[in-house]
N, C-alpha and C. Protein backbone atom coordinates (compact mmCIF):
# COMPACT_ATOMS: atom_id res chain seq x y z
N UNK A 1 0.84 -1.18 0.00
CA UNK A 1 0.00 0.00 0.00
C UNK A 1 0.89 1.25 0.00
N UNK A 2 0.34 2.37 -0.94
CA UNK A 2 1.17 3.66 -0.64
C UNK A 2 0.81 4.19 0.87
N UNK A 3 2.19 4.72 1.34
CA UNK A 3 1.58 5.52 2.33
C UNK A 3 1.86 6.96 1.62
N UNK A 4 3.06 7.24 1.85
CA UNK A 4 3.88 8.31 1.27
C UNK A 4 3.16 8.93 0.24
N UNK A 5 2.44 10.23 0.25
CA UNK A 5 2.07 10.64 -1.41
C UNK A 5 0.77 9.56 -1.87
N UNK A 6 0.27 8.81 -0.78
CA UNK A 6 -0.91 8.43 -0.90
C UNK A 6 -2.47 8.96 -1.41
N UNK A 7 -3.05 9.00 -2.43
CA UNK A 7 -4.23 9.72 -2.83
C UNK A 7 -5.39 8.36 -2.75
N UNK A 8 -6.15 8.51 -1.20
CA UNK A 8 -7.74 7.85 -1.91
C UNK A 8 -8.35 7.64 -3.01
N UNK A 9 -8.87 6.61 -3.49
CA UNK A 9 -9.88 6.43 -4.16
C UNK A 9 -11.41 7.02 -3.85
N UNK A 10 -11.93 8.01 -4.04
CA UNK A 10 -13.09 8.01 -3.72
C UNK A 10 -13.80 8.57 -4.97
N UNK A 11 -15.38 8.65 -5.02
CA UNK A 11 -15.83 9.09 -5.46
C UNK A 11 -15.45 10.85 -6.28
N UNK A 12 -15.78 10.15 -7.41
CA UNK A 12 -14.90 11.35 -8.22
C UNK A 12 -13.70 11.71 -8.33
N UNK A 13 -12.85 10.82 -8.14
CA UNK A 13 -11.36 10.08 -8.09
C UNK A 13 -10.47 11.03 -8.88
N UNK A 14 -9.35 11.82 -8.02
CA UNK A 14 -8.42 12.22 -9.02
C UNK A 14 -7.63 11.14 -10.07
N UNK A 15 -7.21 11.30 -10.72
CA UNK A 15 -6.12 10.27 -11.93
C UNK A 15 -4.87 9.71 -10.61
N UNK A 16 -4.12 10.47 -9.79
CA UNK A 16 -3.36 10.21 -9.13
C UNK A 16 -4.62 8.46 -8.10
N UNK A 17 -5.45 9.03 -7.60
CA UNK A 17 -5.83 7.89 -7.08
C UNK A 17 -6.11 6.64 -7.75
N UNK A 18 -6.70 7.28 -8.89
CA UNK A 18 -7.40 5.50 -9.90
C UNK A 18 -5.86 5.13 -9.80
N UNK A 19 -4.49 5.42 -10.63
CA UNK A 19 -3.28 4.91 -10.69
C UNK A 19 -2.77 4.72 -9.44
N UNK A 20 -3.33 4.91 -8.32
CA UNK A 20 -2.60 4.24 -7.55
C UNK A 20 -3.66 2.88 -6.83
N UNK A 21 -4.54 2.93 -7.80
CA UNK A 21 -6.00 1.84 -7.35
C UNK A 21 -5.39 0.64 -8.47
N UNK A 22 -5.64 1.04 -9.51
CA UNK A 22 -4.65 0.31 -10.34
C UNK A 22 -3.54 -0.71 -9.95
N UNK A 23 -2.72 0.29 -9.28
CA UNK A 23 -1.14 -0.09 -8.96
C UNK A 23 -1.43 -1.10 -7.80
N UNK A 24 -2.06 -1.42 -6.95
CA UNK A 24 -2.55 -2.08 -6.37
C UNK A 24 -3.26 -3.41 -6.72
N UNK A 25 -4.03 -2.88 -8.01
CA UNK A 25 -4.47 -4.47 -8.34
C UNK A 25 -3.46 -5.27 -8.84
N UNK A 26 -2.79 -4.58 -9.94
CA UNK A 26 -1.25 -5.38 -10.68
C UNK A 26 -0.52 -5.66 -10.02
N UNK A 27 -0.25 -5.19 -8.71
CA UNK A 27 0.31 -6.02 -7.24
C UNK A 27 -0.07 -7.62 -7.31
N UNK A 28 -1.42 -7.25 -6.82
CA UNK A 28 -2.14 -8.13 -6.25
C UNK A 28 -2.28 -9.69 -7.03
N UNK A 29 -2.19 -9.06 -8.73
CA UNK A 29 -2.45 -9.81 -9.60
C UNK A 29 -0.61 -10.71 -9.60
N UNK A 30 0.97 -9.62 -9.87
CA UNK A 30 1.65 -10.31 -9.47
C UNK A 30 1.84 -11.83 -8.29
N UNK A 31 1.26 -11.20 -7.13
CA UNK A 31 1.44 -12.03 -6.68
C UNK A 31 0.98 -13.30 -6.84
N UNK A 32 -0.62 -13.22 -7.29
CA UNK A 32 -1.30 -14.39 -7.69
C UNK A 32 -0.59 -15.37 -8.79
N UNK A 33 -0.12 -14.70 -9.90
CA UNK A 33 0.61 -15.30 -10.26
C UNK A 33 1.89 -16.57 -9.66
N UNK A 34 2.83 -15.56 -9.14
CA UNK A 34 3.52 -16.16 -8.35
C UNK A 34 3.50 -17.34 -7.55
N UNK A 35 2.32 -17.15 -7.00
CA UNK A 35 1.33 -18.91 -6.85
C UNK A 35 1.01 -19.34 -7.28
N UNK A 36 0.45 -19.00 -8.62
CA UNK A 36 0.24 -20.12 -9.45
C UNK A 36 1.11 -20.31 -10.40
N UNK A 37 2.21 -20.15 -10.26
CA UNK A 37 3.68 -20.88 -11.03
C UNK A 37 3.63 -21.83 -10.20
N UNK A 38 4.09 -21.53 -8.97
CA UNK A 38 4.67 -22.26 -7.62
C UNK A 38 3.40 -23.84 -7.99
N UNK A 39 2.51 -23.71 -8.19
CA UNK A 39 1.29 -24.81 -8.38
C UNK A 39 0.35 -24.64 -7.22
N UNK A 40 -0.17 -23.36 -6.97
CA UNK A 40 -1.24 -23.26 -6.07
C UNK A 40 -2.44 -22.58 -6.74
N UNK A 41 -3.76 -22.94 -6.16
CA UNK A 41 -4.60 -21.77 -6.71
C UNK A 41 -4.64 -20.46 -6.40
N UNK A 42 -4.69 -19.18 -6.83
CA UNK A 42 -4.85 -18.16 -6.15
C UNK A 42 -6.01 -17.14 -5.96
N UNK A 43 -6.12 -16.60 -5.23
CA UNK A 43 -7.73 -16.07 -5.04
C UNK A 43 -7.25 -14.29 -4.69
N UNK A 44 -7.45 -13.37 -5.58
CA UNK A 44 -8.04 -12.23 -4.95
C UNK A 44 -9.12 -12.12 -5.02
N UNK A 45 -9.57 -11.03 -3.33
CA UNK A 45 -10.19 -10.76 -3.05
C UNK A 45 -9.70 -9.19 -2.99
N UNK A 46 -10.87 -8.47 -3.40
CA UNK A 46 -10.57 -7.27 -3.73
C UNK A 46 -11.96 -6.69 -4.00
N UNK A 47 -12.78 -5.03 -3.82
CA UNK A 47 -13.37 -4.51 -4.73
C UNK A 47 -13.28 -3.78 -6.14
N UNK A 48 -13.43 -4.75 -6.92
CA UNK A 48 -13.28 -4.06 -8.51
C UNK A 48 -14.07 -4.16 -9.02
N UNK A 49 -15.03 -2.13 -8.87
CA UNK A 49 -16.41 -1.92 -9.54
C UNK A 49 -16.26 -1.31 -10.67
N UNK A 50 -17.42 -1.10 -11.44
CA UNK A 50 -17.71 -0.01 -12.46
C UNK A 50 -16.47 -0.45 -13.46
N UNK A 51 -16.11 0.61 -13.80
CA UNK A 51 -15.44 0.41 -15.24
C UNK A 51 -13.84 0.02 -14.87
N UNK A 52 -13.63 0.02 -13.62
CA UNK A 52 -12.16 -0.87 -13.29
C UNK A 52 -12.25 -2.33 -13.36
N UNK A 53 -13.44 -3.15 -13.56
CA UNK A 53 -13.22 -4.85 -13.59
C UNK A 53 -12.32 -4.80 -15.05
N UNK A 54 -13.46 -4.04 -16.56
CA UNK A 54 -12.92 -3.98 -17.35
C UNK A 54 -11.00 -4.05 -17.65
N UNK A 55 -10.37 -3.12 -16.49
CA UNK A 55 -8.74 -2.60 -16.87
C UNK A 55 -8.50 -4.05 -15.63
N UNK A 56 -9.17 -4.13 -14.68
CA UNK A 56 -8.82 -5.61 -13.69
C UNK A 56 -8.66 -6.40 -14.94
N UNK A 57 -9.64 -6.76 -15.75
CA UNK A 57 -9.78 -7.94 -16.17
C UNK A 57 -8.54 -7.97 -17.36
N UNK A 58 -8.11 -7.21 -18.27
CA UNK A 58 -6.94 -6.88 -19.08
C UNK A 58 -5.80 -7.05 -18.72
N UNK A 59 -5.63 -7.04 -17.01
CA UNK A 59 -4.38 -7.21 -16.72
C UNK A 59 -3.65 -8.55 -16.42
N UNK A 60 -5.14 -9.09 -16.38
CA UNK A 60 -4.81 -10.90 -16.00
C UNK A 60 -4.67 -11.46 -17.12
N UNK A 61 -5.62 -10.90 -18.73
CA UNK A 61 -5.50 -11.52 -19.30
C UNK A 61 -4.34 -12.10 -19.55
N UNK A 62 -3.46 -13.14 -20.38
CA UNK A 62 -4.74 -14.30 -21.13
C UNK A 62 -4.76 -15.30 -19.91
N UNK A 63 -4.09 -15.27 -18.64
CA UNK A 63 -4.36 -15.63 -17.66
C UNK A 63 -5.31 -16.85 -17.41
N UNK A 64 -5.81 -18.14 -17.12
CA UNK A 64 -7.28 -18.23 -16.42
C UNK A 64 -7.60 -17.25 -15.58
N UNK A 65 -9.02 -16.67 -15.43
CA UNK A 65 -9.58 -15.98 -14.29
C UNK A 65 -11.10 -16.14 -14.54
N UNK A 66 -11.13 -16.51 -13.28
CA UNK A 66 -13.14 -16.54 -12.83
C UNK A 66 -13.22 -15.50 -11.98
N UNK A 67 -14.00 -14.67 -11.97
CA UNK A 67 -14.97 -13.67 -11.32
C UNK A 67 -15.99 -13.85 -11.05
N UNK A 68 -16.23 -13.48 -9.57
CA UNK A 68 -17.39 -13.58 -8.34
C UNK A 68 -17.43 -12.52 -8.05
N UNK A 69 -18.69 -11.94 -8.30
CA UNK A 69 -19.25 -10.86 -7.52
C UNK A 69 -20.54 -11.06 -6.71
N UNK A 70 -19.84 -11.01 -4.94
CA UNK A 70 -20.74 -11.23 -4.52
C UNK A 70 -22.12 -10.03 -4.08
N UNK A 71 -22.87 -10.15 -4.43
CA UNK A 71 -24.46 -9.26 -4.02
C UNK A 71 -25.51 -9.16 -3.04
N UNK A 72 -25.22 -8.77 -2.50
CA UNK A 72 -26.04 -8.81 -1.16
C UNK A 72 -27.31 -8.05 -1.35
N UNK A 73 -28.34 -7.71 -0.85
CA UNK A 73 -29.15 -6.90 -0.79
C UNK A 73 -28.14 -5.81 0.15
N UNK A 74 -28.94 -4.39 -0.68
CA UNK A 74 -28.48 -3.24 0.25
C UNK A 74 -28.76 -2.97 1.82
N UNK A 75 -30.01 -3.91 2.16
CA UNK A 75 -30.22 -3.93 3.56
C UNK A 75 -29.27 -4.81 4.50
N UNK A 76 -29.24 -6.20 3.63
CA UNK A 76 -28.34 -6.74 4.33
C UNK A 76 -26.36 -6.15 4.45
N UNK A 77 -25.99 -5.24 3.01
CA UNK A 77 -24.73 -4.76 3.72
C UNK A 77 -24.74 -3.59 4.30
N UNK A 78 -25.88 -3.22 4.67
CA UNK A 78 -25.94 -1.93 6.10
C UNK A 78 -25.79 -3.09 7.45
N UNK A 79 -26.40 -4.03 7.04
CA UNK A 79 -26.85 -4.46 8.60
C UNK A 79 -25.24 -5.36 9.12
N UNK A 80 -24.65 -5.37 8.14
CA UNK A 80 -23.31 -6.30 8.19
C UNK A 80 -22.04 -5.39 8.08
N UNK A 81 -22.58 -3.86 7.95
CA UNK A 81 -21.47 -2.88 8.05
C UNK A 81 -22.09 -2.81 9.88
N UNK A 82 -22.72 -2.89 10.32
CA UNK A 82 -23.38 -2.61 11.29
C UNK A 82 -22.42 -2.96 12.37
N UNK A 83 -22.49 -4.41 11.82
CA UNK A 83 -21.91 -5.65 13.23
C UNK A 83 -20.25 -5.42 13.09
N UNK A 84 -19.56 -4.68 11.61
CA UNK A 84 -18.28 -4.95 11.34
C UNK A 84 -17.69 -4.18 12.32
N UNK A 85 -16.85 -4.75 13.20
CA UNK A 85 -15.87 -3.92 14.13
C UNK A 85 -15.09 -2.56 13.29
N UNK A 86 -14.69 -2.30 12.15
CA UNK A 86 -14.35 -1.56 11.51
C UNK A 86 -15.12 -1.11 10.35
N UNK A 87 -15.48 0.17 9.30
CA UNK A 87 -15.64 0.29 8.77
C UNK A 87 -15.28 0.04 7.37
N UNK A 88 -15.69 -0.83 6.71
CA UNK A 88 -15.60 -0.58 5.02
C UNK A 88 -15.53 0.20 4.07
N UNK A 89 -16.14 1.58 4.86
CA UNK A 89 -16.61 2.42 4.26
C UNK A 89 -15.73 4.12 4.48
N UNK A 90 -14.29 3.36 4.85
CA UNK A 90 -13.61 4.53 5.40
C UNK A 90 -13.97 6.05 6.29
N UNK A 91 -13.56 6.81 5.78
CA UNK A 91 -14.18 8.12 6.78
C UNK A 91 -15.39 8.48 6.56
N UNK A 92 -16.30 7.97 5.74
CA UNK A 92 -17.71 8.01 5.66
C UNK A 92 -17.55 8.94 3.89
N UNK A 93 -16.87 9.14 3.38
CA UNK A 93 -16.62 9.40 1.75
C UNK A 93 -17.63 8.41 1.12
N UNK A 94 -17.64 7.28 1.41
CA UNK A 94 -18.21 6.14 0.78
C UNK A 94 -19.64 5.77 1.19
N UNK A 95 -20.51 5.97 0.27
CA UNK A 95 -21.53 5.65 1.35
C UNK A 95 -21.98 3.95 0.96
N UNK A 96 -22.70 3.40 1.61
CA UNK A 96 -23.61 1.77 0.81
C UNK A 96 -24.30 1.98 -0.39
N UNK A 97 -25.22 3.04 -0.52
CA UNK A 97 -26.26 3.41 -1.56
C UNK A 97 -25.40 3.65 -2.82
N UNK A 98 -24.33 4.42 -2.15
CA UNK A 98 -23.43 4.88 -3.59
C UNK A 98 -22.39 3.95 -4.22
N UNK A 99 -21.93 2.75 -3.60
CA UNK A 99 -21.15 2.28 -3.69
C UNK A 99 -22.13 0.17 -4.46
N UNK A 100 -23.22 0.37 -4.00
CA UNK A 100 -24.03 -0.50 -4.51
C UNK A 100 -24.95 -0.11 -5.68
N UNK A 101 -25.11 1.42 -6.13
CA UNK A 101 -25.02 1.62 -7.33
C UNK A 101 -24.37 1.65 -8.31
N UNK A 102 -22.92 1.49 -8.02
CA UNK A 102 -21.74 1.66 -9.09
C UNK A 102 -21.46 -0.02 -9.45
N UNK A 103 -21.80 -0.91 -8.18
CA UNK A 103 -22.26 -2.28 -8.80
C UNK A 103 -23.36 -2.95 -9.05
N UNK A 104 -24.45 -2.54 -9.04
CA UNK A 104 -26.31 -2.86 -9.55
C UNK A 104 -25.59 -1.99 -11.41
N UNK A 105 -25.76 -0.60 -11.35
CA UNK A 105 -25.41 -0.04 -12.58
C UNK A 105 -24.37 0.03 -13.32
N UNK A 106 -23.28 0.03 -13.02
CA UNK A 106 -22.46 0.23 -13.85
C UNK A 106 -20.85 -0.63 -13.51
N UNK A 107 -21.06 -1.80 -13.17
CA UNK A 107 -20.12 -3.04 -13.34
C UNK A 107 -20.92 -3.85 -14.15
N UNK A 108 -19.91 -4.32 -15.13
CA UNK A 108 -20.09 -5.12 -16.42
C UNK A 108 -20.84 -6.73 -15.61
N UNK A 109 -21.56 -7.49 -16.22
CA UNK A 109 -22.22 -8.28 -15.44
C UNK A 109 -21.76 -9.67 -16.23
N UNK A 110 -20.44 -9.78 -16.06
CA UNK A 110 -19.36 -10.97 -16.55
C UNK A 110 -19.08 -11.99 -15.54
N UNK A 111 -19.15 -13.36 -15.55
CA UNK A 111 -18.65 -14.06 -14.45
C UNK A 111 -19.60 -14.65 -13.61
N UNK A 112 -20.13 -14.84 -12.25
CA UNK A 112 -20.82 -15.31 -11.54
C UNK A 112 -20.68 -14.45 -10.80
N UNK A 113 -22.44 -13.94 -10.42
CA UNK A 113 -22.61 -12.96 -9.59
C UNK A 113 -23.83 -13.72 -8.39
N UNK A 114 -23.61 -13.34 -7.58
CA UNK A 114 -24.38 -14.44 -6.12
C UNK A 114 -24.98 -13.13 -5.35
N UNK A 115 -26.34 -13.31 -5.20
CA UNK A 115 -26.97 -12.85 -4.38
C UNK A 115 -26.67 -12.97 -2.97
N UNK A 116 -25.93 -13.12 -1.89
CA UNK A 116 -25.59 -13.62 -0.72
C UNK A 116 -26.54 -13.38 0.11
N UNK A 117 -27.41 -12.58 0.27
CA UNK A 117 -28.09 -11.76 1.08
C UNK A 117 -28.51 -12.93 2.20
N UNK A 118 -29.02 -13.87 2.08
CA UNK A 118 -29.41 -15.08 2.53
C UNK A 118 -28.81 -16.21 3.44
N UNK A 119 -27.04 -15.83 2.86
CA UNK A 119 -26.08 -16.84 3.02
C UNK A 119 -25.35 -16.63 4.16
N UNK A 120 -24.93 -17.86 4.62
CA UNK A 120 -23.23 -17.59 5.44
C UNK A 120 -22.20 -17.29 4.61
N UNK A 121 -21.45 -17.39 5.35
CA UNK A 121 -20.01 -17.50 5.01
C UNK A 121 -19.62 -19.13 4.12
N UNK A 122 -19.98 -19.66 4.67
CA UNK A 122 -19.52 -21.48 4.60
C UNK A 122 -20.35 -21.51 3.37
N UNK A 123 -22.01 -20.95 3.25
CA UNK A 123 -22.63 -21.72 2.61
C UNK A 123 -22.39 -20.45 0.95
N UNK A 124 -21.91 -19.61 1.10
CA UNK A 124 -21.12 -18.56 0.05
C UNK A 124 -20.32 -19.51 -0.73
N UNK A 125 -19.28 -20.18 0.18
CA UNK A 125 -17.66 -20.60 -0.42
C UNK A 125 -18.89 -22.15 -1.12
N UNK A 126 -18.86 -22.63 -0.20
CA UNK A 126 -20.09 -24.04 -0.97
C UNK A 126 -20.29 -23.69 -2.41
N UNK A 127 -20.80 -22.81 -2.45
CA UNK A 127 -21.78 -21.89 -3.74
C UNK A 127 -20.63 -21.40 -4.80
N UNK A 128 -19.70 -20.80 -4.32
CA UNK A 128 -18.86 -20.50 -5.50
C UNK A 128 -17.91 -21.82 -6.29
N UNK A 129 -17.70 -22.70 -4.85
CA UNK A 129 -16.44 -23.60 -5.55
C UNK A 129 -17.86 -25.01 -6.14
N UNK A 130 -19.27 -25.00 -6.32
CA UNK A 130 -20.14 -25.48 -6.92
C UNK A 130 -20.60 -25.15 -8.35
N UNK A 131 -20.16 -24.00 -8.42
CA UNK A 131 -20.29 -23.13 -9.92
C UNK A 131 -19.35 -22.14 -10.36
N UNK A 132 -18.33 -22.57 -9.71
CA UNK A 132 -16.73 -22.14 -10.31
C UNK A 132 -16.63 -22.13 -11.82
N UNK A 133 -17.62 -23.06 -12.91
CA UNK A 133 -17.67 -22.68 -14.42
C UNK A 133 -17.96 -21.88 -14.53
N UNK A 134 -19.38 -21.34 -14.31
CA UNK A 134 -19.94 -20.60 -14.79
C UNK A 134 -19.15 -18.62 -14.06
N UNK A 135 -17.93 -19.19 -13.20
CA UNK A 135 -16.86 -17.80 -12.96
C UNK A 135 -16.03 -17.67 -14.39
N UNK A 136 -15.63 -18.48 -14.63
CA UNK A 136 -14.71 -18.45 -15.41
C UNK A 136 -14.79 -17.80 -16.54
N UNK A 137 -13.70 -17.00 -16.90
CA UNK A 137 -14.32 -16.19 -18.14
C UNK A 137 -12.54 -16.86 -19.07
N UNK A 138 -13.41 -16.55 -20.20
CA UNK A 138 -12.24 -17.58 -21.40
C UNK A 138 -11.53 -16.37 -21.76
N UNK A 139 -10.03 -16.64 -22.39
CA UNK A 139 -9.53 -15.38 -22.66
C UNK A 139 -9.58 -15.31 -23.97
């Protein structure tokens, strides 16, 4: 993570922040790699909404990669920001409404997307590694 010369991502994002939102996923994506040379599977977990899955998804290419986006109802991630000992939602820049519109509207709807609203934890992972095809996107 930058600290130094660090710029947020938030809503209405200078260029300095998307590139350093960016710079972060191609991290993230290195490393995955790196495990899967080694012969492991690798999993990020990450939020990549709106028109960043698109530049996410370019960077893995020709890669394998499956994408899960999980969906909750908006009631249920108030009520689960609720219980979270920390916020998700940083200094309050971010709100739920705004941040679940940029994925209802405007994230590309590629991959396997799961309603969770309903689910555990256990019965989530059940659900994804059950329809892990239908993640997978071909390069």
């Amino acid at each position: 993570m930058v600290v130094s010369g660090r710029v947020d991502y938030e809503p209405d994002a200078a260029p300095a922040a998307t590139e350093q939102l960016l710079l972060r996923y191609r991290g993230s994506i290195a490393v995955a790699r790196t495990y899967q040379e080694a012969g492991f599977d690798a999993v990020i977990s990450d939020n990549v909404l709106g028109e960043l899955l698109d530049d996410f998804i370019a960077m893995v290419q020709p890669a394998p990669l499956h994408v899960v986006v999980l969906h909750p109802s908006i009631e249920t991630i108030r009520g689960r920001e609720i219980r979270r000992s920390k916020s998700g939602y940083g200094d309050g820049t971010w709100q739920v409404e705004h941040l679940y519109d940029v994925v209802e509207q405007h994230t590309k709807r590629v991959g396997l997307w799961l309603d969770t609203t309903e689910q555990t934890v256990d019965q989530t992972v059940d659900t994804i590694l059950s329809r892990l095809d239908e993640a997978r996107l071909d390069a």
